[in-house]
N, C-alpha and C. Protein backbone atom coordinates (compact mmCIF):
# COMPACT_ATOMS: atom_id res chain seq x y z
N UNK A 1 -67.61 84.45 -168.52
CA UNK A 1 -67.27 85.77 -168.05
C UNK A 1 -66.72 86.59 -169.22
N UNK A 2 -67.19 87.74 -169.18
CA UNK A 2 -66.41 88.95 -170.24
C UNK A 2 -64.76 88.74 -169.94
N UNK A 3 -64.32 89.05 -171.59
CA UNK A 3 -62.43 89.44 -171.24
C UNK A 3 -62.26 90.31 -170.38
N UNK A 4 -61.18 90.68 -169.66
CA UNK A 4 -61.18 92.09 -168.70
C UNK A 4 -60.91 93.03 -170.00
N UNK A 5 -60.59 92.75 -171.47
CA UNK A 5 -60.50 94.07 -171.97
C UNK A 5 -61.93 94.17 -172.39
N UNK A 6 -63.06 94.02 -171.69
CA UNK A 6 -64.56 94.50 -172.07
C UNK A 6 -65.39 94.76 -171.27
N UNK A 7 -64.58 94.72 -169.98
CA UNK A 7 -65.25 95.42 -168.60
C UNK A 7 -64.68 96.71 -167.99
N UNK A 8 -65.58 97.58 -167.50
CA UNK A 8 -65.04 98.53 -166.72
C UNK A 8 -64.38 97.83 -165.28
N UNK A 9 -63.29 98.31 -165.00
CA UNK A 9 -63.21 97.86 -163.82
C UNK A 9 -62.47 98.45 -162.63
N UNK A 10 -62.30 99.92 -163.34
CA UNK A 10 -61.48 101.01 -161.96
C UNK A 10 -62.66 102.19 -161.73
N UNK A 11 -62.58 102.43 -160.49
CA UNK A 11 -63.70 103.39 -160.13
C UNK A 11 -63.63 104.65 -161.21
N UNK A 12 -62.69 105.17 -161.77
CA UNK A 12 -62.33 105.94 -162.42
C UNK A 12 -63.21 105.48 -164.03
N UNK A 13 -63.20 104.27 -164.50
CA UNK A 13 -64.17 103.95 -165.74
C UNK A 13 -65.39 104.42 -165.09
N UNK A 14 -66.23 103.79 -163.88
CA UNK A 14 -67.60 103.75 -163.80
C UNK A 14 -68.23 105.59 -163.14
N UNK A 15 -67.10 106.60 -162.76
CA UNK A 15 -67.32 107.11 -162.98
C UNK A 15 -67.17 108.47 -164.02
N UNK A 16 -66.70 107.76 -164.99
CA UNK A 16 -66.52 108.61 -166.44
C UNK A 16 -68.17 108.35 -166.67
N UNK A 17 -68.44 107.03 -166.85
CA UNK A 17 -70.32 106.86 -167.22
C UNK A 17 -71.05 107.46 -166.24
N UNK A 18 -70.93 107.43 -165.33
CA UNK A 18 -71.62 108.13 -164.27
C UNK A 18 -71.76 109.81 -164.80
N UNK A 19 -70.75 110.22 -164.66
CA UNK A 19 -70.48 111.34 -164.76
C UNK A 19 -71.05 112.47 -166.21
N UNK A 20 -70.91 111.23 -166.98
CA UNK A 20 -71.73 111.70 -168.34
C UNK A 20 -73.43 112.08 -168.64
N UNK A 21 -73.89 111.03 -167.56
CA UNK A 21 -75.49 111.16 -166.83
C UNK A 21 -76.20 111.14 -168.62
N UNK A 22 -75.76 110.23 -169.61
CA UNK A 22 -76.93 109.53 -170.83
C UNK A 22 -77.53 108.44 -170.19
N UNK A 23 -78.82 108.51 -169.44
CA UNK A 23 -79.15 107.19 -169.61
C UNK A 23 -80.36 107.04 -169.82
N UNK A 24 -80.89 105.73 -169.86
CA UNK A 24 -82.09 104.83 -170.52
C UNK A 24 -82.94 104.41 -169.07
N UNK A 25 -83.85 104.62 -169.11
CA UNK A 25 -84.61 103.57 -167.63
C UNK A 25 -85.83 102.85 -168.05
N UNK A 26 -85.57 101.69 -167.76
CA UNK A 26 -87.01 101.20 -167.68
C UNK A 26 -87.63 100.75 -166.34
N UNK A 27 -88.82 99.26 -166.30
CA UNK A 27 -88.91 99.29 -164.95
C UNK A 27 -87.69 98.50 -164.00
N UNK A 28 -87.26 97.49 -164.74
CA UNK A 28 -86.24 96.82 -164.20
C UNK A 28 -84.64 97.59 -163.98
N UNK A 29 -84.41 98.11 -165.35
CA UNK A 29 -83.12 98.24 -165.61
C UNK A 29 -82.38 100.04 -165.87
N UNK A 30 -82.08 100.31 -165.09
CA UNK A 30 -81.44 101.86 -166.00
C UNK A 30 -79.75 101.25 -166.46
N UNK A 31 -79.63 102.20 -167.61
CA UNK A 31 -78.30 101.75 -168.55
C UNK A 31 -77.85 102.88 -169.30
N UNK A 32 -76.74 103.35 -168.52
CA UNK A 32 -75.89 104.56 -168.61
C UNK A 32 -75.18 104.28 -169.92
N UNK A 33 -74.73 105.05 -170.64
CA UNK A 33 -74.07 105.03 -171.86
C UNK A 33 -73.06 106.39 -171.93
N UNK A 34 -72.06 105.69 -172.48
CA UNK A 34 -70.90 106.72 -172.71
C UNK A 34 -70.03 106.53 -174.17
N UNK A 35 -70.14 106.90 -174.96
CA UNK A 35 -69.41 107.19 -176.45
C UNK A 35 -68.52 106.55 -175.87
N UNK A 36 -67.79 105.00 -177.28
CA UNK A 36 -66.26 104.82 -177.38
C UNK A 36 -65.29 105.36 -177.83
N UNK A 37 -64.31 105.26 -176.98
CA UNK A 37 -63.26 106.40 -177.89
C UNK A 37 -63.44 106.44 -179.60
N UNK A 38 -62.24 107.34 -179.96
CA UNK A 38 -62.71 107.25 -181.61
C UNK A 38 -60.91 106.69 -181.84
N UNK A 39 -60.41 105.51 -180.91
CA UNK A 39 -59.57 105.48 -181.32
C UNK A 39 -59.06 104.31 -182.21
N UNK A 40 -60.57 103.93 -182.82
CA UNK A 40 -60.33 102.88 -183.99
C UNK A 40 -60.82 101.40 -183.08
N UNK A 41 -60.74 101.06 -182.22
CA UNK A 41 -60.51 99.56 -181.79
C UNK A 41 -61.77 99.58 -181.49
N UNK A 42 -63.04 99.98 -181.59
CA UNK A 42 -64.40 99.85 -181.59
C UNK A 42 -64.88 98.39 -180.64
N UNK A 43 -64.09 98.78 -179.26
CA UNK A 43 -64.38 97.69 -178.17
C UNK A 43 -65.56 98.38 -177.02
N UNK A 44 -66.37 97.68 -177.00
CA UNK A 44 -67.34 98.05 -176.37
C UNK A 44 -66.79 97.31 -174.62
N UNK A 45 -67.37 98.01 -174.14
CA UNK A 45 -67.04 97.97 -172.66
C UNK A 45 -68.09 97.64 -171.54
N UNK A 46 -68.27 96.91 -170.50
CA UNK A 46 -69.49 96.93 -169.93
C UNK A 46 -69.24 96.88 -168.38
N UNK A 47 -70.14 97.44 -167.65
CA UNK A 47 -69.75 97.46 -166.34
C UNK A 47 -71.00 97.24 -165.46
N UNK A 48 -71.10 96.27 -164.53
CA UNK A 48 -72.49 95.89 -164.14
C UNK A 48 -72.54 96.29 -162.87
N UNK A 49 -73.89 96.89 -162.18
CA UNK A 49 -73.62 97.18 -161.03
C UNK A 49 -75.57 97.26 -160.77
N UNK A 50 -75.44 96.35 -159.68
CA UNK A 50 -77.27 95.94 -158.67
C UNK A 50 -77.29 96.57 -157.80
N UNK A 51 -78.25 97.15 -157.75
CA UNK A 51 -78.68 97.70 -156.08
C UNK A 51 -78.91 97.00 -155.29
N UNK A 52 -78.82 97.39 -154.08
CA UNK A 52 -79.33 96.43 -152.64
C UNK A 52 -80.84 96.02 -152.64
N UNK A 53 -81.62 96.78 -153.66
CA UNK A 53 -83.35 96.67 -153.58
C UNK A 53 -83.76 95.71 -154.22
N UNK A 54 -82.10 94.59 -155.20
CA UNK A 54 -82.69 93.28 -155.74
C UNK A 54 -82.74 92.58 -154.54
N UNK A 55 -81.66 92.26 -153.50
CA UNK A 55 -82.28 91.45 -152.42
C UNK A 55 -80.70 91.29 -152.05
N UNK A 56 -80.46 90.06 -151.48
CA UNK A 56 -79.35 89.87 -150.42
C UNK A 56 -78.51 89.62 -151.82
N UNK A 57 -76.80 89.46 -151.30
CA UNK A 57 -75.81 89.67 -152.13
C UNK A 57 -75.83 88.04 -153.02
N UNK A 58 -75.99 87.17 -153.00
CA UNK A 58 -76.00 85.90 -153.69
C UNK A 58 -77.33 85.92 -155.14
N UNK A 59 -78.42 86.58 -154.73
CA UNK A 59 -79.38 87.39 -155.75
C UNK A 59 -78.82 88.45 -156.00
N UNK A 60 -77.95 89.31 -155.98
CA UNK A 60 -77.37 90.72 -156.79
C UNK A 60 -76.19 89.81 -157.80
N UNK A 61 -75.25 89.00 -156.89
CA UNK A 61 -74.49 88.30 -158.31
C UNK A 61 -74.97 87.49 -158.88
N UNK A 62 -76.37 86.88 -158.55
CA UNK A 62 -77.15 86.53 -160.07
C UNK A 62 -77.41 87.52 -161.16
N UNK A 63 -77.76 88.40 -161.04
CA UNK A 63 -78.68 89.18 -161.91
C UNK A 63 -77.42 89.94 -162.43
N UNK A 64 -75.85 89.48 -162.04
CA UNK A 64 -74.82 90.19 -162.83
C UNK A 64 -74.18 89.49 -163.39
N UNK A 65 -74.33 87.71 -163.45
CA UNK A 65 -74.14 86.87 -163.87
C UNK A 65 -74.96 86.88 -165.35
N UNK A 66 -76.56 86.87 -165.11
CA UNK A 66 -77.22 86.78 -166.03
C UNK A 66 -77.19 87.78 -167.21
N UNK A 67 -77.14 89.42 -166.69
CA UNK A 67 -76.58 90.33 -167.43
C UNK A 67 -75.72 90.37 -168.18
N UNK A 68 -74.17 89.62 -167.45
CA UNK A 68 -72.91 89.47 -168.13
C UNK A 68 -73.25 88.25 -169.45
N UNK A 69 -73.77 87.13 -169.20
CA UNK A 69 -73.98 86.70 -170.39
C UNK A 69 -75.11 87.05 -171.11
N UNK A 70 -75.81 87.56 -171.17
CA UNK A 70 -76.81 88.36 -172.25
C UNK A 70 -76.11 89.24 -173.00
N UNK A 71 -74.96 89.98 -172.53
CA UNK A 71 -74.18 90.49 -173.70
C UNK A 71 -72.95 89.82 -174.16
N UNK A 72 -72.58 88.97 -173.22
CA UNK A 72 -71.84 88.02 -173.96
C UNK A 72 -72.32 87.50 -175.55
């Protein structure tokens, strides 16, 4: 699992990225991006979130399992 200092994890993070609307899509994956602060500690942050259209909830925390360690 990511440290909690490398996850988003208050509604207030996911919608700062939200809210910024940079993102990337492909067929699988869209991936919102939001500038790190410039306050030196160059910690990247990540916040995972599946739609209901991967399938029932035990297949959505796979595919956030698998995500989370690919950038691990």
């Amino acid at each position: 699992m990511l440290p909690r200092s490398q996850r988003l994890t208050t509604r207030r993070d996911f919608a700062a990225v939200y809210g910024r609307r940079r993102s990337v899509s492909g067929a699988l994956l869209t991936l919102h991006t939001l500038p790190h602060a410039e306050d030196g500690t160059g910690t990247r942050r990540f916040g995972f979130v599946v739609s209901k259209k991967v399938g029932k909830a035990h297949d959505r925390n796979r595919a956030k399992r698998l995500l989370r360690e690919s950038f691990r």
